[in-house]
PDB file of N, CA and C in Angstrom:
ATOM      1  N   UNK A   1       0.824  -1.186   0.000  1.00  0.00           N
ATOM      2  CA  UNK A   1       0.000   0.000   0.000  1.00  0.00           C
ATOM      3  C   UNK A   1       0.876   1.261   0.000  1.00  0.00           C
ATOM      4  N   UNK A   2       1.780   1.246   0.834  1.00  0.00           N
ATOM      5  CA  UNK A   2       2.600   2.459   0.934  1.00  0.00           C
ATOM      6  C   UNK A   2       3.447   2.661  -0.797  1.00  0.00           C
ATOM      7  N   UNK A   3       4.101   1.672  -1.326  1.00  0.00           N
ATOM      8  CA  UNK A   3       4.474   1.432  -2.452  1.00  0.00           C
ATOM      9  C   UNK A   3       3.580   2.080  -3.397  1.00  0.00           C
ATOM     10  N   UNK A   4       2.699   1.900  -3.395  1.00  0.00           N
ATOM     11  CA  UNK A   4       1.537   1.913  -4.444  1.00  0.00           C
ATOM     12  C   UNK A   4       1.272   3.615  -3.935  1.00  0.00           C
ATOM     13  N   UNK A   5       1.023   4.468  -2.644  1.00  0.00           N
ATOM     14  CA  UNK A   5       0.971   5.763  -2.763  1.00  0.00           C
ATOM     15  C   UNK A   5       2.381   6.509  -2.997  1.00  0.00           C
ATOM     16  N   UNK A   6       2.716   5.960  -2.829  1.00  0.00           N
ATOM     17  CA  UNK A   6       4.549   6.823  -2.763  1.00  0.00           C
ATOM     18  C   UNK A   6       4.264   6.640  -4.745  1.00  0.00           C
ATOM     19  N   UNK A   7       4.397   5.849  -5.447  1.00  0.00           N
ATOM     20  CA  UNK A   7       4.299   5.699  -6.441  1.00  0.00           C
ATOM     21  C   UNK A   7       3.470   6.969  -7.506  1.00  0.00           C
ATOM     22  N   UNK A   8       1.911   6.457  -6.630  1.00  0.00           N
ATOM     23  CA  UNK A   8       0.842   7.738  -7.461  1.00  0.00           C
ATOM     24  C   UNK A   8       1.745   9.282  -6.779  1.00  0.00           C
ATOM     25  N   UNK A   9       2.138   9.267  -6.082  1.00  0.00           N
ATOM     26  CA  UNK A   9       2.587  10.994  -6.052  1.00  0.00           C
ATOM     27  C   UNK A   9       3.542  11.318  -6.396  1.00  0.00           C
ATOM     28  N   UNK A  10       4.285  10.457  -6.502  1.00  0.00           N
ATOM     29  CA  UNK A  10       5.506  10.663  -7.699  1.00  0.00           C
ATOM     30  C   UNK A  10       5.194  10.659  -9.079  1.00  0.00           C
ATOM     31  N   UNK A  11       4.252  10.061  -9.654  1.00  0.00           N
ATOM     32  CA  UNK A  11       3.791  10.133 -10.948  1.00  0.00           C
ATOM     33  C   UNK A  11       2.852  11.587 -10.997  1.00  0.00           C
ATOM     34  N   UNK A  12       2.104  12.155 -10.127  1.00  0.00           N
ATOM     35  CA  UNK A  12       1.279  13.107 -10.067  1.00  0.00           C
ATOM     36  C   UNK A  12       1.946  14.726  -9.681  1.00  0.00           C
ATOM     37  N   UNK A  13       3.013  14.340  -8.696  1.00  0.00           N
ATOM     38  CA  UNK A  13       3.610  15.455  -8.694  1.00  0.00           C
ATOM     39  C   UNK A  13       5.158  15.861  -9.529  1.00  0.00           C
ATOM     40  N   UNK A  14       5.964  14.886  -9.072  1.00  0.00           N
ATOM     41  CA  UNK A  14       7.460  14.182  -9.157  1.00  0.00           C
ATOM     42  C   UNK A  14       8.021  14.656 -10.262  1.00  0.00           C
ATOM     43  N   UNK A  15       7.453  13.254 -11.342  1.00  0.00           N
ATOM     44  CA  UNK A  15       8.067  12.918 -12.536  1.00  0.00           C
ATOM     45  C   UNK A  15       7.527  13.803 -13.571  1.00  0.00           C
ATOM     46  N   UNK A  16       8.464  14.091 -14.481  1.00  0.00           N
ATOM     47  CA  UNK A  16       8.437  14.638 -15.492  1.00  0.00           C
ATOM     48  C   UNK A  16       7.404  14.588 -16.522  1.00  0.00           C
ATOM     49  N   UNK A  17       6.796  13.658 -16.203  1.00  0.00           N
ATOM     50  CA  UNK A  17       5.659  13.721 -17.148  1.00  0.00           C
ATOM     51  C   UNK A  17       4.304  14.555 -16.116  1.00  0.00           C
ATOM     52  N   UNK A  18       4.256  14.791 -15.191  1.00  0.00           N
ATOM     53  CA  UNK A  18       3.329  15.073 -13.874  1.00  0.00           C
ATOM     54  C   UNK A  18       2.174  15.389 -14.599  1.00  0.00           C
ATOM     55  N   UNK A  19       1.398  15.260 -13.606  1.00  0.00           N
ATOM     56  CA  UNK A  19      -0.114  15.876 -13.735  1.00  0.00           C
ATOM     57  C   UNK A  19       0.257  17.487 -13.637  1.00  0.00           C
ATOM     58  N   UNK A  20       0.742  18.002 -12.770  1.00  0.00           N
ATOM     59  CA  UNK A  20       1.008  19.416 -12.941  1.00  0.00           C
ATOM     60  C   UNK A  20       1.730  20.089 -14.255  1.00  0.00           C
ATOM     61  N   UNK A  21       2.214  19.427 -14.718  1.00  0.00           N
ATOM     62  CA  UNK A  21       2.721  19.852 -16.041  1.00  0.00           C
ATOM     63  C   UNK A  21       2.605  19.772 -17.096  1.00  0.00           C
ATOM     64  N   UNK A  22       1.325  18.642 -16.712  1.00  0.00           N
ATOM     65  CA  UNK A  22       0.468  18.785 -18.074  1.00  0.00           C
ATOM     66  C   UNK A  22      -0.688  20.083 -17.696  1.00  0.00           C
ATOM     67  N   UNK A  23      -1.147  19.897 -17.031  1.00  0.00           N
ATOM     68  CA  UNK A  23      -2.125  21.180 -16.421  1.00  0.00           C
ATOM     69  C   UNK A  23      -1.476  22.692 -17.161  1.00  0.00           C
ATOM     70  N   UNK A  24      -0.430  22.798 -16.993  1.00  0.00           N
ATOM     71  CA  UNK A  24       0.180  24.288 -17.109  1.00  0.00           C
ATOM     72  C   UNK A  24       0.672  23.968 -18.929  1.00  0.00           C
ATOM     73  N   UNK A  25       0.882  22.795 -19.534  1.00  0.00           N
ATOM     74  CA  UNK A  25       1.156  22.922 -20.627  1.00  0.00           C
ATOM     75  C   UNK A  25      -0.236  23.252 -21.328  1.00  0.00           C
ATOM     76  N   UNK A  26      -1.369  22.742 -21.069  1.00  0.00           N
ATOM     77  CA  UNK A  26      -2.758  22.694 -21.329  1.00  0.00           C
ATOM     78  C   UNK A  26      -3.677  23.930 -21.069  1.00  0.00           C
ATOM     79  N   UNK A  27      -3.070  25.088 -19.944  1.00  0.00           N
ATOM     80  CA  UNK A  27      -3.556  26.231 -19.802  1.00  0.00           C
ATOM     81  C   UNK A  27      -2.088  27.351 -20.957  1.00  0.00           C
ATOM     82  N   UNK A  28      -1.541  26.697 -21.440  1.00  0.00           N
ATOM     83  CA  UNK A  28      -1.039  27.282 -22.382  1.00  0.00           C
ATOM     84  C   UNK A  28      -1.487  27.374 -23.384  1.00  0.00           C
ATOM     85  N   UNK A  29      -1.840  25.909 -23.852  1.00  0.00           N
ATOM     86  CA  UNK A  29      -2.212  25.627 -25.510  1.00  0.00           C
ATOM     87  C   UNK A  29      -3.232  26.675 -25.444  1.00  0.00           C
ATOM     88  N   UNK A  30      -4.372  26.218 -24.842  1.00  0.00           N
ATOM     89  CA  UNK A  30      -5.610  27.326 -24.846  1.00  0.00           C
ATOM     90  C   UNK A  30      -5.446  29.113 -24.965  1.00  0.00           C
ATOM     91  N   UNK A  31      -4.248  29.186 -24.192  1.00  0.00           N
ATOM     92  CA  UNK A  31      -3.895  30.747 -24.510  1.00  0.00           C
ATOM     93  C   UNK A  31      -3.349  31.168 -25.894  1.00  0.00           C
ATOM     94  N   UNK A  32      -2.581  30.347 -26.668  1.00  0.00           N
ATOM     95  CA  UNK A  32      -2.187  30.403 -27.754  1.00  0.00           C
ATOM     96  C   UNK A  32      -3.482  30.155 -28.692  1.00  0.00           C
ATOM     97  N   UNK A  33      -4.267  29.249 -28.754  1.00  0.00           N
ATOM     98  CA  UNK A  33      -5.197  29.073 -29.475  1.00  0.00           C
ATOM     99  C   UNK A  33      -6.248  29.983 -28.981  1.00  0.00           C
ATOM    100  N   UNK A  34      -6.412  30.701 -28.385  1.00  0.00           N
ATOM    101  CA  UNK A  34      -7.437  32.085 -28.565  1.00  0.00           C
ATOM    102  C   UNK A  34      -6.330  32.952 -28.885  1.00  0.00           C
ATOM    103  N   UNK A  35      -4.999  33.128 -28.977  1.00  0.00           N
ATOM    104  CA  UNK A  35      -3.967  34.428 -29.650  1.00  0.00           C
ATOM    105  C   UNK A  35      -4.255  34.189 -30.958  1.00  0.00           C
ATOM    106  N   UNK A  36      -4.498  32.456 -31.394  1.00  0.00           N
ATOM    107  CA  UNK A  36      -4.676  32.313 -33.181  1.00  0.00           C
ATOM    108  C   UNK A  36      -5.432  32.844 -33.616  1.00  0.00           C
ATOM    109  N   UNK A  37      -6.679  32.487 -32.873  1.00  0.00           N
ATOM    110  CA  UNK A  37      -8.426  32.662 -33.725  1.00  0.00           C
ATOM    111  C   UNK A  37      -8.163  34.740 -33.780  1.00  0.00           C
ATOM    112  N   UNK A  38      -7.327  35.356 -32.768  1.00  0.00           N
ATOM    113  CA  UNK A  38      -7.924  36.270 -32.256  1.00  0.00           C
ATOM    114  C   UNK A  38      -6.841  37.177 -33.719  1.00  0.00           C
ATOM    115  N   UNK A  39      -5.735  36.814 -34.053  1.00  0.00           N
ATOM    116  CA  UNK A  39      -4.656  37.052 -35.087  1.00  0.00           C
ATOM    117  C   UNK A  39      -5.415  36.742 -36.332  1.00  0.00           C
ATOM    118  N   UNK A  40      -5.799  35.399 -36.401  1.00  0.00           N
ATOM    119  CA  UNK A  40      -6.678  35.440 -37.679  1.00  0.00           C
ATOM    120  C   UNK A  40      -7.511  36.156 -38.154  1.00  0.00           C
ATOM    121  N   UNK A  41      -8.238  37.188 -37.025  1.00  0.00           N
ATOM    122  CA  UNK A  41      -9.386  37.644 -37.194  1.00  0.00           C
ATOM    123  C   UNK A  41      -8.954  38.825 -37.662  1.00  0.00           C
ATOM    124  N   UNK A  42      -7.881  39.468 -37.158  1.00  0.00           N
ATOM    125  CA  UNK A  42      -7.309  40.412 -37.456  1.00  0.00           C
ATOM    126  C   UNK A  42      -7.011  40.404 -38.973  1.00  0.00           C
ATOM    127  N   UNK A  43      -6.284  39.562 -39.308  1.00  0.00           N
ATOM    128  CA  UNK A  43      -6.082  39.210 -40.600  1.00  0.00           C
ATOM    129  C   UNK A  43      -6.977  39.339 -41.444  1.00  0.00           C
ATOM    130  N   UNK A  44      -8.005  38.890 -40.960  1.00  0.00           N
ATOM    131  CA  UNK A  44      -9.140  38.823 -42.303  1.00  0.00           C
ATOM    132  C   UNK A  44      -9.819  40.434 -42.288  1.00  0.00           C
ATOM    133  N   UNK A  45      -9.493  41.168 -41.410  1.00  0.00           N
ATOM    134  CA  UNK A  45      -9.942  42.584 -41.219  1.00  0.00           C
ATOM    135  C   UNK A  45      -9.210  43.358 -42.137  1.00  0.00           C
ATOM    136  N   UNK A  46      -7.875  43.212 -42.109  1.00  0.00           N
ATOM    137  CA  UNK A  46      -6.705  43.452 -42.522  1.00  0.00           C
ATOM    138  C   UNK A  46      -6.936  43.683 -44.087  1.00  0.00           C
ATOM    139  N   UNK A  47      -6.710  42.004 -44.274  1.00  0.00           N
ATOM    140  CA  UNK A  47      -7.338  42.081 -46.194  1.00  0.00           C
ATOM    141  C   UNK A  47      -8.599  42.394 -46.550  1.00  0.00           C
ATOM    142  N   UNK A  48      -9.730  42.389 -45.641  1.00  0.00           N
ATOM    143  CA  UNK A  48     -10.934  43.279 -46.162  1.00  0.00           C
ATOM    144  C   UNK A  48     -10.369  44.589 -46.501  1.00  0.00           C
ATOM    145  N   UNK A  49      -9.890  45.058 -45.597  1.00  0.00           N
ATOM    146  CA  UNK A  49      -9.073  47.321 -46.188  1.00  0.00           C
ATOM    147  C   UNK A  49      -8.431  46.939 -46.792  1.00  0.00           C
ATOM    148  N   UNK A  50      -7.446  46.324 -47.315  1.00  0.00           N
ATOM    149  CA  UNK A  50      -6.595  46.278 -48.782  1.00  0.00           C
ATOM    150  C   UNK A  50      -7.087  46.073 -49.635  1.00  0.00           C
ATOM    151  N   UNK A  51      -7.858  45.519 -49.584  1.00  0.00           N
ATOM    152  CA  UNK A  51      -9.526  45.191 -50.941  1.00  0.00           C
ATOM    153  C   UNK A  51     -10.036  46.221 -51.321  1.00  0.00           C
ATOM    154  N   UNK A  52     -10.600  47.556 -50.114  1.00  0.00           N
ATOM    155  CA  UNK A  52     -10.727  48.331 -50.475  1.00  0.00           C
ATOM    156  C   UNK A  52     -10.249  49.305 -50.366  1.00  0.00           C
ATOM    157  N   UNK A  53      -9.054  49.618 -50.492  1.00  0.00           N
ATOM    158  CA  UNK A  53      -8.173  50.625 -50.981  1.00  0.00           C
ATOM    159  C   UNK A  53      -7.393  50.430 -52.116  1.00  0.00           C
ATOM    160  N   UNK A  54      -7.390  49.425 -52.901  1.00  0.00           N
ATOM    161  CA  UNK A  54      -6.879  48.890 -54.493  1.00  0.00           C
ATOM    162  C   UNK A  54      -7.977  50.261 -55.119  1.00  0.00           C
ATOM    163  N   UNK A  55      -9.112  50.679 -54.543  1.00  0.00           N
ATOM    164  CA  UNK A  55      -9.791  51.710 -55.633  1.00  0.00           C
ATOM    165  C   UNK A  55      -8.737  53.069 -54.931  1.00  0.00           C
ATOM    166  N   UNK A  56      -8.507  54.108 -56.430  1.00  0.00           N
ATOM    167  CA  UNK A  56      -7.675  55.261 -55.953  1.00  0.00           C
ATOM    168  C   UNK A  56      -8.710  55.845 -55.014  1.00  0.00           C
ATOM    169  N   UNK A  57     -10.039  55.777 -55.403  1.00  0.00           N
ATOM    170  CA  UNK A  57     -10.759  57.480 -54.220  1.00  0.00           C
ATOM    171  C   UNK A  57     -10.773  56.631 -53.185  1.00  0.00           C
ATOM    172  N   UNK A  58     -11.228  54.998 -52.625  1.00  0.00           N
ATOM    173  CA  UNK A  58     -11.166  54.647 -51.278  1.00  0.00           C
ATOM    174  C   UNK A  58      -9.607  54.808 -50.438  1.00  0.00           C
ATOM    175  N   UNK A  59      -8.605  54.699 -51.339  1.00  0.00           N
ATOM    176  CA  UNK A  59      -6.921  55.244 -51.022  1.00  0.00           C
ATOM    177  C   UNK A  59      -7.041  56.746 -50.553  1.00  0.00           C
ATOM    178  N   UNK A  60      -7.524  57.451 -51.628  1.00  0.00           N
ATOM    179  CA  UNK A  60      -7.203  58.947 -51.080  1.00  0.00           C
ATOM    180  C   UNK A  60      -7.933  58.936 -49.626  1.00  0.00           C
ATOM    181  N   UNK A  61      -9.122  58.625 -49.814  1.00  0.00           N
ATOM    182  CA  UNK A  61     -10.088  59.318 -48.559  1.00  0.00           C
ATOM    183  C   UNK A  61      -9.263  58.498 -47.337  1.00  0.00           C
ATOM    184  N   UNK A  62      -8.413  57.128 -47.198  1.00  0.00           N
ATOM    185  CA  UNK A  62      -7.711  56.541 -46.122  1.00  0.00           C
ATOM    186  C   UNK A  62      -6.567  57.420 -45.555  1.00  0.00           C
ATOM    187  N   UNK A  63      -6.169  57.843 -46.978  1.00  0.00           N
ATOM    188  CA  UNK A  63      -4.803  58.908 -46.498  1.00  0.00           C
ATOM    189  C   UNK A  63      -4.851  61.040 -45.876  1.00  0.00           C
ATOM    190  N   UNK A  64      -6.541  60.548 -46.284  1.00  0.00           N
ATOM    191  CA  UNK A  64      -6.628  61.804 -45.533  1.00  0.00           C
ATOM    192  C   UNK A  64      -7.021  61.604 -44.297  1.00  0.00           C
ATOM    193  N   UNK A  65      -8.189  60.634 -43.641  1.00  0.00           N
ATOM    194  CA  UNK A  65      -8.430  60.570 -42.658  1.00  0.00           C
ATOM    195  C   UNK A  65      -7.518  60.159 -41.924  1.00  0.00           C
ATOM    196  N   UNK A  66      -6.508  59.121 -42.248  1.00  0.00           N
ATOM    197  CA  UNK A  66      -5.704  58.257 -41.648  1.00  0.00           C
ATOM    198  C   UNK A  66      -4.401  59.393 -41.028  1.00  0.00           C
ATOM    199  N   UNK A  67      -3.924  59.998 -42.224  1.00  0.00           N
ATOM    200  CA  UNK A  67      -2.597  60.397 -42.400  1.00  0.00           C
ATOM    201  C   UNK A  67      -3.028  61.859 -42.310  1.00  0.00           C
ATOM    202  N   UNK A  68      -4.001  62.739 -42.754  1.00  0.00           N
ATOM    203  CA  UNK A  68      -3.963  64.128 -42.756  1.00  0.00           C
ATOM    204  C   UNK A  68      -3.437  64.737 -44.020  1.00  0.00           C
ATOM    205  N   UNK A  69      -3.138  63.991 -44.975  1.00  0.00           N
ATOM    206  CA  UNK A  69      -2.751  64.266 -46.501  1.00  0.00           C
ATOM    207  C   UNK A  69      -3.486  65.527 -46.847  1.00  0.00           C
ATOM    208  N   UNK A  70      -2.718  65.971 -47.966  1.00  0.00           N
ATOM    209  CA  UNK A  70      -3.554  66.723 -48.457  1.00  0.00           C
ATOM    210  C   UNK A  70      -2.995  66.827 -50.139  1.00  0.00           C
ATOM    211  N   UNK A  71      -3.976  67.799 -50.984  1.00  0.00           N
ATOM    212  CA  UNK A  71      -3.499  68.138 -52.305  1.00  0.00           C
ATOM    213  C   UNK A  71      -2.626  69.377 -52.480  1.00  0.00           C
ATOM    214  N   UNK A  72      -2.317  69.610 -53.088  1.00  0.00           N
ATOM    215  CA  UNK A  72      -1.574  70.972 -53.383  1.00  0.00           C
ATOM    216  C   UNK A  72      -2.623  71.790 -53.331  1.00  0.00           C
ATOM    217  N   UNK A  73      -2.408  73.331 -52.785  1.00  0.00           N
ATOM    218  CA  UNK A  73      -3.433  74.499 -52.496  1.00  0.00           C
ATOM    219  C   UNK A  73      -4.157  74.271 -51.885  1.00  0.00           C
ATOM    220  N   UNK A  74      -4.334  73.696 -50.985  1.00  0.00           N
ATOM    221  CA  UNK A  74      -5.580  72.962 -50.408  1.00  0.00           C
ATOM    222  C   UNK A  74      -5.011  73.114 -48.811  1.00  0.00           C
ATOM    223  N   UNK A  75      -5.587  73.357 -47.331  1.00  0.00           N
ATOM    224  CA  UNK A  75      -5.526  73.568 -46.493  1.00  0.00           C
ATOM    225  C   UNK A  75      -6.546  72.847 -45.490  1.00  0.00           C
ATOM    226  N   UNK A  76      -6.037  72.011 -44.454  1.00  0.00           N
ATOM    227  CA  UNK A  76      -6.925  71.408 -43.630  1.00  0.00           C
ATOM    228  C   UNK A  76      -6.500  71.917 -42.377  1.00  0.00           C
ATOM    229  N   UNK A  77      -7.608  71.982 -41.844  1.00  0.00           N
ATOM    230  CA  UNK A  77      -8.031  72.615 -40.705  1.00  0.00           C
ATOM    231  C   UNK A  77      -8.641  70.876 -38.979  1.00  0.00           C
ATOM    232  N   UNK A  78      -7.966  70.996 -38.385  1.00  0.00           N
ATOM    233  CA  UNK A  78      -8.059  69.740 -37.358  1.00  0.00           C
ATOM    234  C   UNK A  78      -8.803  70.058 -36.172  1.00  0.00           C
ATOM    235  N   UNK A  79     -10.027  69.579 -36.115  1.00  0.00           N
ATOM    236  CA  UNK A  79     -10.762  69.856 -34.530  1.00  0.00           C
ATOM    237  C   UNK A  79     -10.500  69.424 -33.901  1.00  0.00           C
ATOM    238  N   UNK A  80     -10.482  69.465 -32.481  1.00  0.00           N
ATOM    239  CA  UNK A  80     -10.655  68.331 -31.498  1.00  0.00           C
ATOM    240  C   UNK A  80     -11.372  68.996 -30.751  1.00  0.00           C
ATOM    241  N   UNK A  81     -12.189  68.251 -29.677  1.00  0.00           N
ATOM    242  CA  UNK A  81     -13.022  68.239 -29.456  1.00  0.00           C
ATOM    243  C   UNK A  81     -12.758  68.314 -27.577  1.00  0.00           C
ATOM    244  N   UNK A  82     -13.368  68.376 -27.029  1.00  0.00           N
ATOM    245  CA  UNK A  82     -12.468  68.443 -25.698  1.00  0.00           C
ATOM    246  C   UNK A  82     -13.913  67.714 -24.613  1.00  0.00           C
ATOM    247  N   UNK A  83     -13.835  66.887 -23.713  1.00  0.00           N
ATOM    248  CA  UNK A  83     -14.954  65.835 -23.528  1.00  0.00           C
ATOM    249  C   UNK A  83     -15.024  66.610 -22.241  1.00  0.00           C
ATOM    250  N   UNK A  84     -16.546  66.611 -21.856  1.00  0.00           N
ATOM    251  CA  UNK A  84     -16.256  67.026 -20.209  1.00  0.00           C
ATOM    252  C   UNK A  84     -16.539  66.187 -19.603  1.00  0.00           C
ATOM    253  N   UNK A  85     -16.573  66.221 -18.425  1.00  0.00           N
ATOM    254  CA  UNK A  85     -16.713  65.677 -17.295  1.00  0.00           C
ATOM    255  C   UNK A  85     -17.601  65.663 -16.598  1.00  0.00           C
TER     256      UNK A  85
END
């Protein structure tokens, strides 16, 4: 009997293969596999706006809102807005 518990807690805690270390390898995988789904998603967001910015006017209007571009002679003016409290 003693054999046989000395045994299970060496296999459960001990040895290299442990129950604890699979536990912590297994609360890993799961963190990585919601970083995938969550990267992928991004991705597919990603190439939706490159889809539409291949048209020149959906490009311009990105580089003005985005960037503040402008044309020659042309003057933009920037609000902000100030939030209260």
């Amino acid at each position: 009997m003693l054999v046989t518990l000395a045994f299970v807690f060496w296999m459960l805690f001990l040895d290299s293969n442990s129950w604890l270390i699979h536990h912590e390898l297994d609360t890993e995988i799961d963190d990585l596999e919601k970083n995938k789904s969550y990267y992928l998603n991004e991705i597919s967001k990603d190439k939706a706006i490159m889809e539409t910015l291949n048209d020149s006017l959906e490009l311009e209007k990105f580089a003005r809102r985005e960037y503040f571009m402008k044309r020659e002679n042309e003057e933009i003016f920037i609000i902000e807005h100030q939030q209260e409290d």
